[in-house]
Structure formats: structure tokens, C-alpha cells
N, C-alpha and C. Protein backbone atom coordinates (compact mmCIF):
# COMPACT_ATOMS: atom_id res chain seq x y z
N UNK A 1 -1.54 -24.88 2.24
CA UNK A 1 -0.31 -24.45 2.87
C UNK A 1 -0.65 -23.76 4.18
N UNK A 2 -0.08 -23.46 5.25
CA UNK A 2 -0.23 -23.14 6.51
C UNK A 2 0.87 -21.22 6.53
N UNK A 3 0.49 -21.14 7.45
CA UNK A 3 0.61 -19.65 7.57
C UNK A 3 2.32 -19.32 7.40
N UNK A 4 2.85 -20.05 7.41
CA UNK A 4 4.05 -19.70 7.67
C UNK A 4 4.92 -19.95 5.71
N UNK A 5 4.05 -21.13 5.32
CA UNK A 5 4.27 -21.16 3.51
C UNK A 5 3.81 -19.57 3.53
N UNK A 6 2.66 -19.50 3.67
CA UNK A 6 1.88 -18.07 2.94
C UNK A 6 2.62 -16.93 2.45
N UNK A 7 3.70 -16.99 4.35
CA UNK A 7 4.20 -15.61 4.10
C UNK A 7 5.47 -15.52 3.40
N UNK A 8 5.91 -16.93 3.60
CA UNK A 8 7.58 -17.10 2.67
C UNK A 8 6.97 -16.57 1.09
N UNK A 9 6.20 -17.31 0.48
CA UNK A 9 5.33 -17.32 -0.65
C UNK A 9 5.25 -15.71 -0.97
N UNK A 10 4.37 -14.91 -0.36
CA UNK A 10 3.89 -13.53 -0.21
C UNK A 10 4.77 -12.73 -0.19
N UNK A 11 6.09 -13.26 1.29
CA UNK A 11 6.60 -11.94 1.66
C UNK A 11 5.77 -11.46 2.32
N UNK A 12 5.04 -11.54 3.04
CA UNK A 12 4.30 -10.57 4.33
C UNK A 12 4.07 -11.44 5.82
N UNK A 13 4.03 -10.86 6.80
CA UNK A 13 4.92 -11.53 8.16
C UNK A 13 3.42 -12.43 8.09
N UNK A 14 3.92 -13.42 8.94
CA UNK A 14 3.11 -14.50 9.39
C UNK A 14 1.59 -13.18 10.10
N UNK A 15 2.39 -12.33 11.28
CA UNK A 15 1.44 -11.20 11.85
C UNK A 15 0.74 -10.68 11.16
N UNK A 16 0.81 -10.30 9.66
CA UNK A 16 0.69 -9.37 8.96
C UNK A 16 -0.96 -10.18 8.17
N UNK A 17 -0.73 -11.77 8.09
CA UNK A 17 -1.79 -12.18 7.18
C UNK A 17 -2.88 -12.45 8.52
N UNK A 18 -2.57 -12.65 9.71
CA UNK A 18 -3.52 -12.76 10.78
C UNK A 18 -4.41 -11.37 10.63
N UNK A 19 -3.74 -10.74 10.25
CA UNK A 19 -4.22 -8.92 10.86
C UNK A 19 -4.80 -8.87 9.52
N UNK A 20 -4.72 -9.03 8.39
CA UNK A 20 -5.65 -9.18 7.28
C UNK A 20 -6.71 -9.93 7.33
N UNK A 21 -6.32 -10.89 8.16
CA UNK A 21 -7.37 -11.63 8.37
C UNK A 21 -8.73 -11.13 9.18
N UNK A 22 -8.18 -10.67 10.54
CA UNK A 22 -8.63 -9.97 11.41
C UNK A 22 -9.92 -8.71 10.97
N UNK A 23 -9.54 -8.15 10.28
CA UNK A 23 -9.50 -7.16 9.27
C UNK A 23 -10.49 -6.91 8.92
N UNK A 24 -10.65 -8.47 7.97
CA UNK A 24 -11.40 -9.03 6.59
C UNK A 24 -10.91 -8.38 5.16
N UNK A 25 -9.50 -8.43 5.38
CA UNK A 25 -9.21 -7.99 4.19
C UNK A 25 -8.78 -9.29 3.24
N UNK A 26 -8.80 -10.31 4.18
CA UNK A 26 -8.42 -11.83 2.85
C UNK A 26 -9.76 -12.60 3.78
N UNK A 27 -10.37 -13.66 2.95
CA UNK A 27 -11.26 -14.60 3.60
C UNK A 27 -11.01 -15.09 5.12
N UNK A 28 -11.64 -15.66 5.84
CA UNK A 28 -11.07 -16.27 6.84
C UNK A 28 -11.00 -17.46 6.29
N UNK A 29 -9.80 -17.43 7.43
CA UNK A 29 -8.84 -18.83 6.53
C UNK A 29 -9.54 -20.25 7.55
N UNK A 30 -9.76 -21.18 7.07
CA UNK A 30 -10.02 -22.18 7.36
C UNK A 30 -9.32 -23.05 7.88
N UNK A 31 -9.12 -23.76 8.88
CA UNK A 31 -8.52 -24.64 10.02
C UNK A 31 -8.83 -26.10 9.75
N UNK A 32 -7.48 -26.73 9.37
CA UNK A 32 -7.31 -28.41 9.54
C UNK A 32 -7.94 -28.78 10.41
N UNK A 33 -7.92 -30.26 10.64
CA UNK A 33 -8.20 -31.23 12.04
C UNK A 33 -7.79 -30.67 13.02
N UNK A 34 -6.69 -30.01 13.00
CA UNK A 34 -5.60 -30.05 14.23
C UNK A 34 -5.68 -28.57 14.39
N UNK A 35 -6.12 -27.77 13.81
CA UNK A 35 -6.54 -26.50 13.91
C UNK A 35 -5.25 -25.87 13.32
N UNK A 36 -4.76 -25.97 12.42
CA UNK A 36 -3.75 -24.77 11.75
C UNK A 36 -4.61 -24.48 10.21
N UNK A 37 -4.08 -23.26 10.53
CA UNK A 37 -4.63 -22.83 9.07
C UNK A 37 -4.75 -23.01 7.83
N UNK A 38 -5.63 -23.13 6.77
CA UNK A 38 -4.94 -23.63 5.38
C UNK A 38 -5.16 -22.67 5.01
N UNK A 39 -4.34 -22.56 3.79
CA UNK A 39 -4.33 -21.27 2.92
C UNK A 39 -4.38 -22.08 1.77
N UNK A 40 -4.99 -21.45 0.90
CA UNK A 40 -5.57 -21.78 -0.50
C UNK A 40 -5.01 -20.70 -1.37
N UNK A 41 -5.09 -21.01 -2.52
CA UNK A 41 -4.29 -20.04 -3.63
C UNK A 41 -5.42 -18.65 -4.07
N UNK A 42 -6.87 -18.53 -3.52
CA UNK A 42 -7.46 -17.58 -3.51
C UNK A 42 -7.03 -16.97 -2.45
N UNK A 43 -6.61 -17.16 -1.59
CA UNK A 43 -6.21 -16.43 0.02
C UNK A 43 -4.79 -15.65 -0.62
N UNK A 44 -4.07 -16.83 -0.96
CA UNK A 44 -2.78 -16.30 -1.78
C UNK A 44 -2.43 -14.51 -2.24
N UNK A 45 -3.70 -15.16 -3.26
CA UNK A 45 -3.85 -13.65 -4.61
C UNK A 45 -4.53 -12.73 -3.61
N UNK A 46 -5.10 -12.81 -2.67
CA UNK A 46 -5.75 -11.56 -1.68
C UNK A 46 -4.58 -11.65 -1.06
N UNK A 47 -4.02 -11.82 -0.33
CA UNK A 47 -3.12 -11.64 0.74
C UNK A 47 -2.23 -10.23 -0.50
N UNK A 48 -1.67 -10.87 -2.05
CA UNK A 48 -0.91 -10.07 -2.52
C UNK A 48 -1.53 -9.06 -2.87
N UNK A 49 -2.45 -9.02 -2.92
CA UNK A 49 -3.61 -7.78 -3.95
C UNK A 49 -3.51 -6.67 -2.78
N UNK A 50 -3.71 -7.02 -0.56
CA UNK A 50 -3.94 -6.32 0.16
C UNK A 50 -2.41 -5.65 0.50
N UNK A 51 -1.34 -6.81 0.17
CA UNK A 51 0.20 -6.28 0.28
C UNK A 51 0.11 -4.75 -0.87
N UNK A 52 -0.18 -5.21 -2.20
CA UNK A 52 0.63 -4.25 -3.10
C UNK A 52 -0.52 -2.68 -2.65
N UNK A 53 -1.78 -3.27 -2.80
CA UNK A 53 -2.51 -2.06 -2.41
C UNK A 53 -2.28 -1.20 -0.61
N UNK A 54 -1.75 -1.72 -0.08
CA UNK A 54 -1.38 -1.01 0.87
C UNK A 54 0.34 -0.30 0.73
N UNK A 55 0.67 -1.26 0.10
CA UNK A 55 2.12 -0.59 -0.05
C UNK A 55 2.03 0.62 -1.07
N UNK A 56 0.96 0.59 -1.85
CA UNK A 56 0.86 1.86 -2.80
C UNK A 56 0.06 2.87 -2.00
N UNK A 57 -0.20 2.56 -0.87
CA UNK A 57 -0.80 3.75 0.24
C UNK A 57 -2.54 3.65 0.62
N UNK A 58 -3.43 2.78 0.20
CA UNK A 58 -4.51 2.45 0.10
C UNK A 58 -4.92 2.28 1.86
N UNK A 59 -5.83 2.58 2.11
CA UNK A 59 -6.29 2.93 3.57
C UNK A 59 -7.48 1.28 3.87
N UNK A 60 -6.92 1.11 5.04
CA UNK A 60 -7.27 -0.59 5.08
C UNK A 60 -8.68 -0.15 5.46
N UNK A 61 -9.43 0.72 5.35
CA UNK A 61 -10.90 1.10 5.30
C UNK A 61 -11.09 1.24 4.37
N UNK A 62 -10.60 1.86 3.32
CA UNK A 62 -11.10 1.43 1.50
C UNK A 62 -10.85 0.07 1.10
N UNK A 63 -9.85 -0.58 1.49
CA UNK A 63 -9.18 -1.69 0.91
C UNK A 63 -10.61 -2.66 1.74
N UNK A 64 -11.02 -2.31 2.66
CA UNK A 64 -12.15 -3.32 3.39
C UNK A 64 -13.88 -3.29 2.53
N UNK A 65 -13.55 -2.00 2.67
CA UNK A 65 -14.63 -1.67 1.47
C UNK A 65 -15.01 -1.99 -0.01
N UNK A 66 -13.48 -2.03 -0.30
CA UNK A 66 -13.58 -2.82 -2.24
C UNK A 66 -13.75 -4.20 -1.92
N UNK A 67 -12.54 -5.20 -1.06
CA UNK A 67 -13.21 -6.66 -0.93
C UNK A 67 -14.44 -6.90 -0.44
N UNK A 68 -15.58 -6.23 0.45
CA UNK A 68 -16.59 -6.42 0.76
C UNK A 68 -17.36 -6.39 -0.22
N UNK A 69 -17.24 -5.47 -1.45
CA UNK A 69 -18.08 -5.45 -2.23
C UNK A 69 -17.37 -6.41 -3.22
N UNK A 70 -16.38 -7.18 -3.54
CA UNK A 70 -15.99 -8.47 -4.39
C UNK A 70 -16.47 -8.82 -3.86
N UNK A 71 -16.64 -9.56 -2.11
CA UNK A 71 -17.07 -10.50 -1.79
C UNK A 71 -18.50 -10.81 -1.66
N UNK A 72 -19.69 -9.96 -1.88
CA UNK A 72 -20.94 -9.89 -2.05
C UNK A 72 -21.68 -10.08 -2.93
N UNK A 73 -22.68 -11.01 -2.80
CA UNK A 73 -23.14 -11.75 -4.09
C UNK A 73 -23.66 -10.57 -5.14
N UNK A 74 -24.33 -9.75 -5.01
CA UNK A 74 -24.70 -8.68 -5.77
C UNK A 74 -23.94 -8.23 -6.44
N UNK A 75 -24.68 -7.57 -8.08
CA UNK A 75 -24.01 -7.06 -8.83
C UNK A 75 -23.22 -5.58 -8.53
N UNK A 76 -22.25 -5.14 -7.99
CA UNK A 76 -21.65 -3.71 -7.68
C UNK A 76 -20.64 -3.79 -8.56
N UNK A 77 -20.22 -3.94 -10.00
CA UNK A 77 -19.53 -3.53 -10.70
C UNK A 77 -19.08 -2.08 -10.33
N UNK A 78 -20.23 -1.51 -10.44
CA UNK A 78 -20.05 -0.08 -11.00
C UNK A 78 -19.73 0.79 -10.10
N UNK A 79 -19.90 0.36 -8.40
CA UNK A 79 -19.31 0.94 -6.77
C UNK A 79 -17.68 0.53 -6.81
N UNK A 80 -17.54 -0.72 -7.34
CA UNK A 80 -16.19 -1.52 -7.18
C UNK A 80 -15.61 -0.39 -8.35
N UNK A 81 -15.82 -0.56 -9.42
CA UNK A 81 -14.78 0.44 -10.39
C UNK A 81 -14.96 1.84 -9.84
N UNK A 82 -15.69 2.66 -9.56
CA UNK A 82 -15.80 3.82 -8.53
C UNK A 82 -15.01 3.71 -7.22
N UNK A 83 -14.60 2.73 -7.02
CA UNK A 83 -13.87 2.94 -5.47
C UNK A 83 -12.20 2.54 -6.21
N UNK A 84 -12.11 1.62 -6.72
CA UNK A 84 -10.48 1.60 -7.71
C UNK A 84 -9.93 3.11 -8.52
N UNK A 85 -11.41 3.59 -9.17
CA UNK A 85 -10.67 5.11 -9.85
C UNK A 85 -10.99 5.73 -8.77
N UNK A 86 -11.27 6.15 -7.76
CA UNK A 86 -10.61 6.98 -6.61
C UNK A 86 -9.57 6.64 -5.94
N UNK A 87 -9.55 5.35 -5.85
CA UNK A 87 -7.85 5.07 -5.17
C UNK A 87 -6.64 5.46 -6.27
N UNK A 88 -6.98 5.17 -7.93
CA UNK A 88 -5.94 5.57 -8.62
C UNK A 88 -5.57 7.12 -8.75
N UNK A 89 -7.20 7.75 -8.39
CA UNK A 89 -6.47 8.89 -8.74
C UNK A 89 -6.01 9.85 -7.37
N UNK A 90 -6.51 8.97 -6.32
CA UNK A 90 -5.22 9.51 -5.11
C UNK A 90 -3.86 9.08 -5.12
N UNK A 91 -3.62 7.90 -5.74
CA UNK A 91 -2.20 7.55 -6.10
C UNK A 91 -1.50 7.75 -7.23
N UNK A 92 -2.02 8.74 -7.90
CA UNK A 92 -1.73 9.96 -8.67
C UNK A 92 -0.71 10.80 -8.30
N UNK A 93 -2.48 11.25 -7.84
CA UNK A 93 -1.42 12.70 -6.79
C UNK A 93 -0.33 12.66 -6.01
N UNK A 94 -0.55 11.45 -5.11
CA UNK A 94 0.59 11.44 -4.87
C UNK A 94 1.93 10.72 -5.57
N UNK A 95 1.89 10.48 -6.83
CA UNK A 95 2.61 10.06 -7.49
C UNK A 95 3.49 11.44 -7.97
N UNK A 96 2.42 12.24 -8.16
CA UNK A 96 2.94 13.78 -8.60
C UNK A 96 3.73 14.42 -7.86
N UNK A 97 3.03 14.54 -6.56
CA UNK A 97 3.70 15.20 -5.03
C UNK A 97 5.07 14.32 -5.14
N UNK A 98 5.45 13.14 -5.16
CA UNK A 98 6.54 12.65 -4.86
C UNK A 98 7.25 13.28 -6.13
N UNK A 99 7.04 13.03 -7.30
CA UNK A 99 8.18 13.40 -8.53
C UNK A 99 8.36 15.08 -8.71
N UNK A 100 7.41 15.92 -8.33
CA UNK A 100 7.38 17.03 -8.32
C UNK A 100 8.75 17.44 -7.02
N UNK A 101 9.19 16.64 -5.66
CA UNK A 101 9.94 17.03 -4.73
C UNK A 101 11.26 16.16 -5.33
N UNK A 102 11.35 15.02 -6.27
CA UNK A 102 12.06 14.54 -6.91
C UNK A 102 12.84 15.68 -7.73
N UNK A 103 11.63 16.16 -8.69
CA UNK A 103 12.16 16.93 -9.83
C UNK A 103 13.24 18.15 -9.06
N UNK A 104 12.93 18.16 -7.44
CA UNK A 104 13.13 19.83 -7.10
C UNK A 104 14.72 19.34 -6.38
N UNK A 105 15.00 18.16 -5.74
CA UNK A 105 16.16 17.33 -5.17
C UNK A 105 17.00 17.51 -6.35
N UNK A 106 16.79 17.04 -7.64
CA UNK A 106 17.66 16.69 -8.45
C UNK A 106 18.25 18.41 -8.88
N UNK A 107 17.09 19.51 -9.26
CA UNK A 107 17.84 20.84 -9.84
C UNK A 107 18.50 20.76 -8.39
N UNK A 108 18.28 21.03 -7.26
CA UNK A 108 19.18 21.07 -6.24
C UNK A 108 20.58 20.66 -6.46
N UNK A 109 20.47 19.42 -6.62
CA UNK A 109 21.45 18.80 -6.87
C UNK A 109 22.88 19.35 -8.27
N UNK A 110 21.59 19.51 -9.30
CA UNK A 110 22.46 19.59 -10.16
C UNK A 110 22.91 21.26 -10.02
N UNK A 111 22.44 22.08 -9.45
CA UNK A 111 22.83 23.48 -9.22
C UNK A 111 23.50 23.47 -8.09
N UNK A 112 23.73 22.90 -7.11
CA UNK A 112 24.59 22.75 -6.22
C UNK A 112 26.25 24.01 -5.79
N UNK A 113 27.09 23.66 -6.84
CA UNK A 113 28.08 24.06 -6.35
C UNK A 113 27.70 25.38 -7.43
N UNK A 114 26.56 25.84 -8.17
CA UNK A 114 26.49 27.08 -9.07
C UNK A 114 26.13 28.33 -7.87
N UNK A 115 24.79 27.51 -7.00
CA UNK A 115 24.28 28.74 -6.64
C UNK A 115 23.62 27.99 -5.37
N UNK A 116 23.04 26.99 -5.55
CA UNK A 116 22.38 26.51 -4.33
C UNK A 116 23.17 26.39 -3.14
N UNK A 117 24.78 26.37 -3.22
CA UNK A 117 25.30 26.30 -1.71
C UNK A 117 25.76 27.79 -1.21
N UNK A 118 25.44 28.75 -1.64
CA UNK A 118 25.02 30.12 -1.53
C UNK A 118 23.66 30.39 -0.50
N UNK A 119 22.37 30.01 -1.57
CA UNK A 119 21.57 30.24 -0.86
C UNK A 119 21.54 29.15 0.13
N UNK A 120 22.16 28.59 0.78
CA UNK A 120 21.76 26.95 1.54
C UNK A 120 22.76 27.74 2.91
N UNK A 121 23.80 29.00 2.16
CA UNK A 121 24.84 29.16 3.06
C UNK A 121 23.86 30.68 3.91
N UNK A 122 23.08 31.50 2.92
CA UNK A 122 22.33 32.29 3.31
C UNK A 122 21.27 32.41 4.10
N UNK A 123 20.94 31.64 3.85
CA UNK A 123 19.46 30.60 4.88
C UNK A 123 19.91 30.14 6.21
N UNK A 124 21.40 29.71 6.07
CA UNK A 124 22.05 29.47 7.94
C UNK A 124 21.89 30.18 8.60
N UNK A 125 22.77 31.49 7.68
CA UNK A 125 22.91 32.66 8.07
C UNK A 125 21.71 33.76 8.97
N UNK A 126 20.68 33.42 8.20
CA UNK A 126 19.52 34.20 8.86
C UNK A 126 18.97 33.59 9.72
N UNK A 127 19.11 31.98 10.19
CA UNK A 127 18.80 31.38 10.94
C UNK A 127 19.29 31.56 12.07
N UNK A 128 20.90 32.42 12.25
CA UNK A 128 21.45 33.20 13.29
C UNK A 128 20.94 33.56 14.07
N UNK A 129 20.42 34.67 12.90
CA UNK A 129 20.25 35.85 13.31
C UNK A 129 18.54 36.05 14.76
């Protein structure tokens, strides 16, 4: 399939799999007769693996770093699972940080007309001042 299947397929801009490409975060993609790109169904599953891991916040310098070491003939099991449980457990934290400002929106919310538009009205107030 050519770059433009990829991204209907994917969901990620035609720009977006060049710049992965660019990158080396998916293989380089290989060129027909006529020079357009083919994409293969291993390019596919990287293209989605570099979508979801960046959309979960993964830094395209780690994300370069874990496929370099898939892509290297040597055994690095044990660097590759060491670099995945540090990405999980930064996307932890911030899993926490987000539900922890969640948890604090919602008492907001639900205290609202008790007490929070008091202090929300008190806080203007000194902002007056």
C-alpha cells in the first residue's frame, strides 16, 4: 500500500509517517519502480505501536531507543523490558497527576453551590485588593 492507504488505515497524516520515518521510528519504507512508497503490514503495526506510544506521552527519543533495540540483531530482552517499565511507570504518574486534578474538578464541582462559590467569590475578592 502507498503512503496515503497507510494513513487512512492508521489514522496518522501522510506527514506524520514520513517524520517517523525520518526519525527511524518505523523501518524505511521501500520504493516501487516508480519510486512511491510501499508499506507493508510490519510498517503498519510500527506506524500504530509509534501513534499509540506517543499519544500516551512517550518521548520520540525513548520511542527511538526501544525500536533500535527491536531492531538489532542482539539479544536485549532485558534493556527492551527495562526501557517499557520505565515508560509505564512514567505513564503512571502521570496517570495519577491527571485523576488526582480529576478527583479535585469533580469535589469542585459537586460542592459548588455549598461552599466552593464562596471561596471562588473570596479569592476575586483578594485579587482586588
Amino acid at each position: 500500500m502507498n503512503v496515503k492507504e497507510a494513513s487512512i488505515l492508521t489514522g496518522v497524516s501522510t506527514d506524520t509517517i514520513r517524520y517517523y520515518e525520518k526519525e527511524g521510528l518505523i523501518p524505511v519504507i521501500e520504493r516501487n519502480n516508480v519510486g512511491n512508497r510501499e508499506i507493508d503490514e510490519k510498517i503498519v503495526r510500527r506506524i500504530n505501536f509509534a501513534k499509540q506510544m506517543r499519544a500516551a506521552g512517550m518521548a520520540v527519543k525513548a520511542l527511538k531507543e526501544y525500536v533500535d533495540l527491536v531492531d538489532d540483531a542482539e539479544d536485549n530482552s532485558e534493556q527492551q523490558k527495562q526501557l517499557l517499565n520505565d515508560q509505564l511507570t512514567e505513564m503512571e504518574e502521570r496517570r495519577d497527576d491527571i485523576q488526582f486534578a480529576i478527583n479535585h474538578l469533580k469535589y469542585k464541582l459537586e460542592h459548588y453551590d455549598d461552599h466552593m462559590r464562596a471561596t471562588e467569590d473570596e479569592l476575586h475578592e483578594l485579587e482586588k485588593k
